[in-house]
C-alpha atoms as a PDB file:
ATOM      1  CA  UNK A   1     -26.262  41.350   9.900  1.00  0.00           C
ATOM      2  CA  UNK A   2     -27.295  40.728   6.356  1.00  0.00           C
ATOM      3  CA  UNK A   3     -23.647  40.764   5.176  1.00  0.00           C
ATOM      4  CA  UNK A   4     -22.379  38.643   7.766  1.00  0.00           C
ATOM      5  CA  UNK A   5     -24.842  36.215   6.674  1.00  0.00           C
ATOM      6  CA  UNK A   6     -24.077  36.776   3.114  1.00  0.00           C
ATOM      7  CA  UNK A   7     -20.262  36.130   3.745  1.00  0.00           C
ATOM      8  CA  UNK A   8     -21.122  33.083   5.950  1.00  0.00           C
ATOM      9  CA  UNK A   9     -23.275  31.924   3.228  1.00  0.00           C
ATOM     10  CA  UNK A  10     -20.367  32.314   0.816  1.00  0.00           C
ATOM     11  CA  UNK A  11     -18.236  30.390   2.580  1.00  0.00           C
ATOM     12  CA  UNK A  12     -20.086  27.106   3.258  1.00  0.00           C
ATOM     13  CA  UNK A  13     -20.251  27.197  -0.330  1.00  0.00           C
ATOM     14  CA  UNK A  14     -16.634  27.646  -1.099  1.00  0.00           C
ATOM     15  CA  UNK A  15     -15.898  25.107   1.177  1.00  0.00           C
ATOM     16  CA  UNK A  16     -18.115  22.702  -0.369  1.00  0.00           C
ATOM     17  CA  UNK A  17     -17.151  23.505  -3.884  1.00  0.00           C
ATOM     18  CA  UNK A  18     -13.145  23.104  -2.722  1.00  0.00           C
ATOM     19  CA  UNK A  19     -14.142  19.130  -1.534  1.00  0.00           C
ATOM     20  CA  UNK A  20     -16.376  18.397  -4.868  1.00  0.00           C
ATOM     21  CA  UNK A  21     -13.210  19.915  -6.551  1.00  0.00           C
ATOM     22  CA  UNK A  22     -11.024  17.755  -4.233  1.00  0.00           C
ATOM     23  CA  UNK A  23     -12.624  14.585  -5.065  1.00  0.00           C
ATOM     24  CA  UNK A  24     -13.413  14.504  -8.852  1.00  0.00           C
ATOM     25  CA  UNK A  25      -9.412  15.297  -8.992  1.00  0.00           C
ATOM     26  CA  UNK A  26      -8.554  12.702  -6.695  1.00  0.00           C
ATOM     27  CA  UNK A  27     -10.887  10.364  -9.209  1.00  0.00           C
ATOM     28  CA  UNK A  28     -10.226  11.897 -12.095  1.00  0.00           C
ATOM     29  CA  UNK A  29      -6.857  13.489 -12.519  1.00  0.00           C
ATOM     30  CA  UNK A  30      -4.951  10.575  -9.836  1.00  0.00           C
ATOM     31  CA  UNK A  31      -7.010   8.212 -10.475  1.00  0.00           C
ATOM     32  CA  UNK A  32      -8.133   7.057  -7.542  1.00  0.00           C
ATOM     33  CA  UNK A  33     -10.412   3.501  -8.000  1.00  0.00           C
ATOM     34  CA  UNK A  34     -13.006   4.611  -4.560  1.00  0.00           C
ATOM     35  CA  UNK A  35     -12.434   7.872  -2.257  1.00  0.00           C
ATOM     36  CA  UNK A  36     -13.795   7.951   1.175  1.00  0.00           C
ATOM     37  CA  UNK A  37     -14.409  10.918   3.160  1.00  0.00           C
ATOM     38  CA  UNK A  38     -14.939  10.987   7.269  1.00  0.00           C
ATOM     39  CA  UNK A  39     -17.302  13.700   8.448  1.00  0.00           C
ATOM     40  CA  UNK A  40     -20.117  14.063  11.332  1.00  0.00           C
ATOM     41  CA  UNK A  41     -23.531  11.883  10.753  1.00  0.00           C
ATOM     42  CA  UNK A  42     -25.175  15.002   9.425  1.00  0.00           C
ATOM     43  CA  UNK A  43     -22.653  15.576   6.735  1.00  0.00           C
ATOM     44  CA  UNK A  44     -22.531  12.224   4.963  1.00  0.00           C
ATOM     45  CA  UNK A  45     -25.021  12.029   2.401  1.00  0.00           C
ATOM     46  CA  UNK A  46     -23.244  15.914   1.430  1.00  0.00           C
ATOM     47  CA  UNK A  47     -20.412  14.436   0.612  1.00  0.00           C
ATOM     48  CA  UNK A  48     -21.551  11.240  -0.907  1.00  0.00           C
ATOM     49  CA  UNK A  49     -23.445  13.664  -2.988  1.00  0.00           C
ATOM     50  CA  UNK A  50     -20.116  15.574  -3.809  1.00  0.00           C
ATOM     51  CA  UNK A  51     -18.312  12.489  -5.329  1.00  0.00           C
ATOM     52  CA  UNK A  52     -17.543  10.264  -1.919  1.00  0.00           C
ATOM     53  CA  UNK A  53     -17.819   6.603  -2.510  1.00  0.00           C
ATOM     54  CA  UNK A  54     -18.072   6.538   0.712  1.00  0.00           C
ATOM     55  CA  UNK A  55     -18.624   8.744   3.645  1.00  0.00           C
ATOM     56  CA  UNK A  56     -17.498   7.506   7.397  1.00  0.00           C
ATOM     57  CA  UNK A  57     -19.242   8.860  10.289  1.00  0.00           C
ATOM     58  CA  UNK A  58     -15.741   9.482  12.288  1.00  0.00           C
ATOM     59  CA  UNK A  59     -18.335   9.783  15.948  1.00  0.00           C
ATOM     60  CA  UNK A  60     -18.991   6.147  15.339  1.00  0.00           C
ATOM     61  CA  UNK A  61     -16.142   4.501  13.590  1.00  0.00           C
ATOM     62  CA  UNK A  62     -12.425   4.967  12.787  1.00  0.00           C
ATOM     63  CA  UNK A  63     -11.621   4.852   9.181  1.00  0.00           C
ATOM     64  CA  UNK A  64      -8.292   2.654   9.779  1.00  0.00           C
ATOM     65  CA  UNK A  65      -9.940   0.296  11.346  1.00  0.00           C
ATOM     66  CA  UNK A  66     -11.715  -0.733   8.630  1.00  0.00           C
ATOM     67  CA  UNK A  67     -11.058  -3.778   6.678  1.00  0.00           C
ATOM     68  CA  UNK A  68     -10.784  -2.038   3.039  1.00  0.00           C
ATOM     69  CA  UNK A  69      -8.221   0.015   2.263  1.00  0.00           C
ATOM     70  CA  UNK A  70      -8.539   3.784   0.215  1.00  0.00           C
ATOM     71  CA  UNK A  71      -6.596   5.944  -2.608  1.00  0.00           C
ATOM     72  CA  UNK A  72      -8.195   8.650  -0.854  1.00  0.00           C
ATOM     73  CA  UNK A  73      -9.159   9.830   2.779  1.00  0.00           C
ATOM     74  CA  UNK A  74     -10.150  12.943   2.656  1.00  0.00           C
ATOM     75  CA  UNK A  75     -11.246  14.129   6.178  1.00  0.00           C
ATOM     76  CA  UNK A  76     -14.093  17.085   5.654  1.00  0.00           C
ATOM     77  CA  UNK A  77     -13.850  18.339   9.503  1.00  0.00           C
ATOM     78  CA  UNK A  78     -13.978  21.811  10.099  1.00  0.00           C
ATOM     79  CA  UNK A  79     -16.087  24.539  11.512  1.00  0.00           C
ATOM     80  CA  UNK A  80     -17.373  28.297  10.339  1.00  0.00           C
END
């Protein structure tokens, strides 16, 4: 049990390490001018802290619908 925790563990933080990655590249390497990200409500202020300009809450609103327009949409769905 303590492994599978520890590998669980391990993960989230991979994952979230890969996105912070993803975005300062997107920013700094491509230069993208903002970077949005789409997640659930409890993951936006994770990935505005991880370099997001700005994080979309995709239960409540569609990203293409809104009136500005992004270098970068990176959507941070997924499950473990």
């Amino acid at each position: 049990m303590v492994l599978r925790t520890f590998i669980r563990d391990s993960l989230f933080n991979l994952f979230y390490l890969f996105i912070s990655i993803l975005l300062q590249l997107a920013k700094h390497v491509f230069g993208a001018s903002r970077i949005a990200a789409t997640s659930s409500t409890g993951k936006l202020e994770l990935l505005k802290s991880l370099g997001a300009d700005l994080a979309i809450d995709y239960t409540k609103e569609n990203f293409e619908d809104l009136p500005e327009k992004f270098d970068v949409v990176y959507d941070a769905i997924g499950k473990f």
